[in-house]
N, C-alpha and C. Protein backbone atom coordinates (compact mmCIF):
# COMPACT_ATOMS: atom_id res chain seq x y z
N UNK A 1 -12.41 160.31 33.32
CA UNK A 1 -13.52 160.51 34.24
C UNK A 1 -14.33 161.73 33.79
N UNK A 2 -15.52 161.75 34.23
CA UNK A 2 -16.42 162.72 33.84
C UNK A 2 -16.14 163.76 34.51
N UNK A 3 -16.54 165.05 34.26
CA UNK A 3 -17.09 166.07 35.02
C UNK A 3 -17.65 165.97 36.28
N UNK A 4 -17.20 166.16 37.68
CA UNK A 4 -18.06 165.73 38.65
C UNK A 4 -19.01 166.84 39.15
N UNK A 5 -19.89 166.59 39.52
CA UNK A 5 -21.18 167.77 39.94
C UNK A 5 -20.81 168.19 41.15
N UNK A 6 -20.52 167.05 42.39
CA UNK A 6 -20.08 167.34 43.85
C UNK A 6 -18.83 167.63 44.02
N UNK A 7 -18.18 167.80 45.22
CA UNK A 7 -16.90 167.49 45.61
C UNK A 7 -16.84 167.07 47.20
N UNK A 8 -16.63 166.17 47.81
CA UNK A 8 -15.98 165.77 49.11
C UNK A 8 -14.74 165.53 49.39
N UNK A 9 -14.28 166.36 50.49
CA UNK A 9 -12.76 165.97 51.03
C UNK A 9 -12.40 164.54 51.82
N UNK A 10 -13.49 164.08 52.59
CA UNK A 10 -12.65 163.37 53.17
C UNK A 10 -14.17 162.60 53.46
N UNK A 11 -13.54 160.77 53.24
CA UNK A 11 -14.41 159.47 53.44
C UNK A 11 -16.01 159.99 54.85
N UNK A 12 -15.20 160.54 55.69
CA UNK A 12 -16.22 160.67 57.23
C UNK A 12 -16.76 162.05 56.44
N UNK A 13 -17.04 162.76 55.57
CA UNK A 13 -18.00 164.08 55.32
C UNK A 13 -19.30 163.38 55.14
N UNK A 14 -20.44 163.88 55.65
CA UNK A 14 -21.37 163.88 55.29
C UNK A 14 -22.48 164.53 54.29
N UNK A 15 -22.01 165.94 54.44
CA UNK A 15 -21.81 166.78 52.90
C UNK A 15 -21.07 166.86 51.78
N UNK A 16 -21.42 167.59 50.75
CA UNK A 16 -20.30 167.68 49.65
C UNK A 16 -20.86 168.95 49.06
N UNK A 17 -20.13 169.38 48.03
CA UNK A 17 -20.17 171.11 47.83
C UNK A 17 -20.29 170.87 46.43
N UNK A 18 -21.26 171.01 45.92
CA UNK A 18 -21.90 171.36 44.62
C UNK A 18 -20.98 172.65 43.61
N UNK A 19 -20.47 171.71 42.47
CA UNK A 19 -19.47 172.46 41.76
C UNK A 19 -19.45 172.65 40.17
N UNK A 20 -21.06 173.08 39.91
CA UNK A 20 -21.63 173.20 38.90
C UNK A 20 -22.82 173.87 38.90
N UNK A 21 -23.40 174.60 37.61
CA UNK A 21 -23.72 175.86 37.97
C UNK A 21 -25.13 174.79 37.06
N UNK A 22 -26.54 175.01 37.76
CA UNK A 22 -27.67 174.57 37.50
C UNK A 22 -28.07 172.90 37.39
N UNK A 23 -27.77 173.08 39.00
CA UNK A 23 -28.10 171.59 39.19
C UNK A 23 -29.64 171.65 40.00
N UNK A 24 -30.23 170.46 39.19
CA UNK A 24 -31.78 170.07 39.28
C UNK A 24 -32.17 168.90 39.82
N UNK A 25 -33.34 169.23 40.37
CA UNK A 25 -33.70 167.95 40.77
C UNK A 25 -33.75 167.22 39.73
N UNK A 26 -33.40 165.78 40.48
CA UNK A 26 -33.47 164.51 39.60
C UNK A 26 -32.00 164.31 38.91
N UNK A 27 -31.02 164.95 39.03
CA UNK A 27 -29.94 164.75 38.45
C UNK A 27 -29.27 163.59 39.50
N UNK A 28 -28.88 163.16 38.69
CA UNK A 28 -27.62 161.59 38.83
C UNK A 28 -26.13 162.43 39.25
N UNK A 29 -26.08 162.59 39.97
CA UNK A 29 -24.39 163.20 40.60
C UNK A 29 -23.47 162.66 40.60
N UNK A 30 -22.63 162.77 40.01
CA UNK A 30 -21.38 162.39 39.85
C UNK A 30 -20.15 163.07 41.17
N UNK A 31 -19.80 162.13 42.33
CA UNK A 31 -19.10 163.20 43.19
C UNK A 31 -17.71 162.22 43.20
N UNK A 32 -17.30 163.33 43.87
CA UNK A 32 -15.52 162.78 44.28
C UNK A 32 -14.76 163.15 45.58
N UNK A 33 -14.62 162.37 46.17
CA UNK A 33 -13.70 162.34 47.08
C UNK A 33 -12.46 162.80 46.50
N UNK A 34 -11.94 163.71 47.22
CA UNK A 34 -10.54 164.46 46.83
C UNK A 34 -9.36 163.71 47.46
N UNK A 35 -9.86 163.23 48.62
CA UNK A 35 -8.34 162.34 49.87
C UNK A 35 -7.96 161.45 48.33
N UNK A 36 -9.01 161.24 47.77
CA UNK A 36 -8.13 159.58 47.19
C UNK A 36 -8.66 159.60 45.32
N UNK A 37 -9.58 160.61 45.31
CA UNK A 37 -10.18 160.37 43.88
C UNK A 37 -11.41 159.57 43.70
N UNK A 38 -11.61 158.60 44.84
CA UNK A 38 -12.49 158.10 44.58
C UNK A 38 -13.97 158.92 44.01
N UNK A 39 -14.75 158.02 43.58
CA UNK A 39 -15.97 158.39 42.99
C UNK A 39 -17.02 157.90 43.42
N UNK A 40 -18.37 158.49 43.42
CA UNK A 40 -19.75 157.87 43.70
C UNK A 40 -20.58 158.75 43.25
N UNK A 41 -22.12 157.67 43.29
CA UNK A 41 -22.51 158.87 42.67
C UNK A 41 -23.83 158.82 43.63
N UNK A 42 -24.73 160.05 43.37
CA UNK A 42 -25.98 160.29 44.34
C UNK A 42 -27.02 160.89 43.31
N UNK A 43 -28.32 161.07 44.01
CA UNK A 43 -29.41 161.94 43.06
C UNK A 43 -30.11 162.71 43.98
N UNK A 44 -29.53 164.10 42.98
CA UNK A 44 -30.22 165.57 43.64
C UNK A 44 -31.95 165.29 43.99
N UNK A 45 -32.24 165.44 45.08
CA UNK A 45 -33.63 165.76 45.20
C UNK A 45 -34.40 166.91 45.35
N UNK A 46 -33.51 167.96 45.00
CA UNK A 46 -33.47 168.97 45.37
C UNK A 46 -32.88 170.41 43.64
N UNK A 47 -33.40 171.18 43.19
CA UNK A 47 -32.29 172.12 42.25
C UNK A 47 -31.40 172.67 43.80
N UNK A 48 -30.11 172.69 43.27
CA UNK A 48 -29.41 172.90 44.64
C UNK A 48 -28.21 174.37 43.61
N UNK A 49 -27.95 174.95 44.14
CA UNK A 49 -27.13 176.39 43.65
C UNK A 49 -25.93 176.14 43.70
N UNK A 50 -24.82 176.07 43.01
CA UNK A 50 -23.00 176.18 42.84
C UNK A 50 -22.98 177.05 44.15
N UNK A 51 -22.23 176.02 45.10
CA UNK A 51 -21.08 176.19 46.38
C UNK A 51 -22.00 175.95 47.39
N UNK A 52 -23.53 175.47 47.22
CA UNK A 52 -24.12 174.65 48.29
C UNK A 52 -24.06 173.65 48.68
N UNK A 53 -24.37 173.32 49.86
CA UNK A 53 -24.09 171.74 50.02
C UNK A 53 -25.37 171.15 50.00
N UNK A 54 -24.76 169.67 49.53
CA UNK A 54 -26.13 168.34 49.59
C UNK A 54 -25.84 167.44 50.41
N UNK A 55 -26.88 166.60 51.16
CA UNK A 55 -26.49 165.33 52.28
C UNK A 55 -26.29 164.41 51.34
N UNK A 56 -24.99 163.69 51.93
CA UNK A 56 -24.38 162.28 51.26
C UNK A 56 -25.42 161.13 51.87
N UNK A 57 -25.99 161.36 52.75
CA UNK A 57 -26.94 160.14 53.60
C UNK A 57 -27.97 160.95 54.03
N UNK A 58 -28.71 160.22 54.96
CA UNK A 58 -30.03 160.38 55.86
C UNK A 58 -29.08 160.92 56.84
N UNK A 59 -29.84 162.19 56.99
CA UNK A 59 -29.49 162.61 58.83
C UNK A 59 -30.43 163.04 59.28
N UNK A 60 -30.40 163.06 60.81
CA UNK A 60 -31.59 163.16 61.77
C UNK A 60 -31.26 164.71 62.07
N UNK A 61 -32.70 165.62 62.81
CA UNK A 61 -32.51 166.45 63.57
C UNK A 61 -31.36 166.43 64.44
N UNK A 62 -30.20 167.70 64.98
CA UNK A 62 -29.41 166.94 66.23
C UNK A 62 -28.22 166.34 65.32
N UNK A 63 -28.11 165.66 64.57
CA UNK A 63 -26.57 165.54 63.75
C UNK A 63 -25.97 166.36 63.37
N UNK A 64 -24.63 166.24 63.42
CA UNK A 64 -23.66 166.76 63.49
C UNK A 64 -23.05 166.79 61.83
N UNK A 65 -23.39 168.17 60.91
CA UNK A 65 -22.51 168.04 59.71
C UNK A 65 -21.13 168.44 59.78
N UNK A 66 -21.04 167.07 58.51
CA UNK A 66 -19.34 167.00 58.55
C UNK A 66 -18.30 167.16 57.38
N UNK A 67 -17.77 168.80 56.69
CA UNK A 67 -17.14 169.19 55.69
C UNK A 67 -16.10 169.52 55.66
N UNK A 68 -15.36 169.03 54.95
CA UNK A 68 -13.77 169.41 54.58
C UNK A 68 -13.47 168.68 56.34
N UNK A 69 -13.77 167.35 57.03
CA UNK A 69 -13.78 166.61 57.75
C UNK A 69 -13.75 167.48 59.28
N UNK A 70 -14.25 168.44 58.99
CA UNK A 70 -14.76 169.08 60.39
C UNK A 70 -16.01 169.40 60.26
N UNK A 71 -16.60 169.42 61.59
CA UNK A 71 -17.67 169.91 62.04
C UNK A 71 -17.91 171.57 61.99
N UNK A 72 -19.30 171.01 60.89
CA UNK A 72 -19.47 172.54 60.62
C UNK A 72 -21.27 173.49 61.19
N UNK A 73 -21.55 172.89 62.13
CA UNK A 73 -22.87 173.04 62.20
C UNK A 73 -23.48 171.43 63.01
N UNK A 74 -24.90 171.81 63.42
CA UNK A 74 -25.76 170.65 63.56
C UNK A 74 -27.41 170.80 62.47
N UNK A 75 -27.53 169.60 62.30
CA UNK A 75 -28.96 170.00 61.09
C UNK A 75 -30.20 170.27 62.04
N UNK A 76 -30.93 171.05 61.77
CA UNK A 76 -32.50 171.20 63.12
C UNK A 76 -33.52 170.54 62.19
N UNK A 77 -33.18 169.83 60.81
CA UNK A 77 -34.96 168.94 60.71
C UNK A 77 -33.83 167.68 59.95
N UNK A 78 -34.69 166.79 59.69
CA UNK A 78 -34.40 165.49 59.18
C UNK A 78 -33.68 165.50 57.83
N UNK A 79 -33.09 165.09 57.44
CA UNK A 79 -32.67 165.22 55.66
C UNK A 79 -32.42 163.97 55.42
N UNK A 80 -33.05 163.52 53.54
CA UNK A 80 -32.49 162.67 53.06
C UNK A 80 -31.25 162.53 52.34
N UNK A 81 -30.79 161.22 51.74
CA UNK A 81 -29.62 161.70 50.81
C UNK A 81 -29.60 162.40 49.79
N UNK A 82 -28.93 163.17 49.53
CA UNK A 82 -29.24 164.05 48.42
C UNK A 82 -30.51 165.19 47.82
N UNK A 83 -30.66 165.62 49.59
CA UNK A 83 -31.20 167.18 49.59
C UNK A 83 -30.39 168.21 50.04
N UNK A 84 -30.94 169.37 49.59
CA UNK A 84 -30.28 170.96 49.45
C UNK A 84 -29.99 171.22 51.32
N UNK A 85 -28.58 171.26 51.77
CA UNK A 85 -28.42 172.00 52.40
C UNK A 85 -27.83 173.23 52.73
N UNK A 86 -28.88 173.72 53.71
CA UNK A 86 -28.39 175.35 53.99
C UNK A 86 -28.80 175.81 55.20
N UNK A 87 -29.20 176.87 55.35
CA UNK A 87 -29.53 177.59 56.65
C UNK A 87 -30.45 177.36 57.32
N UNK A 88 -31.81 176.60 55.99
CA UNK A 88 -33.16 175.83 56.43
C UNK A 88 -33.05 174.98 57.24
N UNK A 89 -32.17 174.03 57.15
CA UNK A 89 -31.84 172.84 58.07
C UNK A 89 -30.48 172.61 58.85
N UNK A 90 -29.73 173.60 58.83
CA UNK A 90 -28.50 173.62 59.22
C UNK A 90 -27.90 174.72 59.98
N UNK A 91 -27.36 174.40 60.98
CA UNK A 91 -27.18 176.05 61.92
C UNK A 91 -25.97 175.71 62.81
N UNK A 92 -25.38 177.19 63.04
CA UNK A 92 -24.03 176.57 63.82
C UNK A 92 -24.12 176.26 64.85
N UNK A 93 -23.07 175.76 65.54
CA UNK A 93 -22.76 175.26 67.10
C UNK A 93 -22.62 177.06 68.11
N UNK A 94 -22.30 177.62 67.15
CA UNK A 94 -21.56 178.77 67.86
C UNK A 94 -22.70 179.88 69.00
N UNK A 95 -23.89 179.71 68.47
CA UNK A 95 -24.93 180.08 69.52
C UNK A 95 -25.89 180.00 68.99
């Protein structure tokens, strides 16, 4: 198997954690599920920075992100698959 760009823990994440250092838009991602190995792949729409996260799907304002299979935050604008998330669109539950 190749080098993977992402990493996801578990089938229900909706994120994954970028594990390579100068990733660009337009790149073909190579990710992996860790529960099982599985593989898939996505395309950065975004240059995204080593230990950020990217959306595995479309999420709405109001959804609930989901890493290392907990809830880590809700997103406040829309995202497609495979854009840069961070603080722009993502904020905690905690206040």
């Amino acid at each position: 198997m190749a080098i993977p760009h992402l990493l996801v823990h578990e089938h229900k994440d909706n994120v994954g954690v970028v594990v390579v250092e100068g990733l660009t838009a337009g790149t073909r991602m190579l990710g992996v599920v860790t529960a099982d190995n599985s593989s898939f792949e996505i395309e950065a729409r975004a240059d995204i920075p080593i230990g950020h996260k990217v959306a595995l799907k479309a999420l709405s304002s109001g959804d609930t992100a989901i890493k290392y299979g907990e809830d880590i935050g809700r997103f406040v604008a829309d995202i497609a698959a495979g854009d840069h998330v961070h603080t722009h669109n993502l904020k905690t539950k905690r206040w």
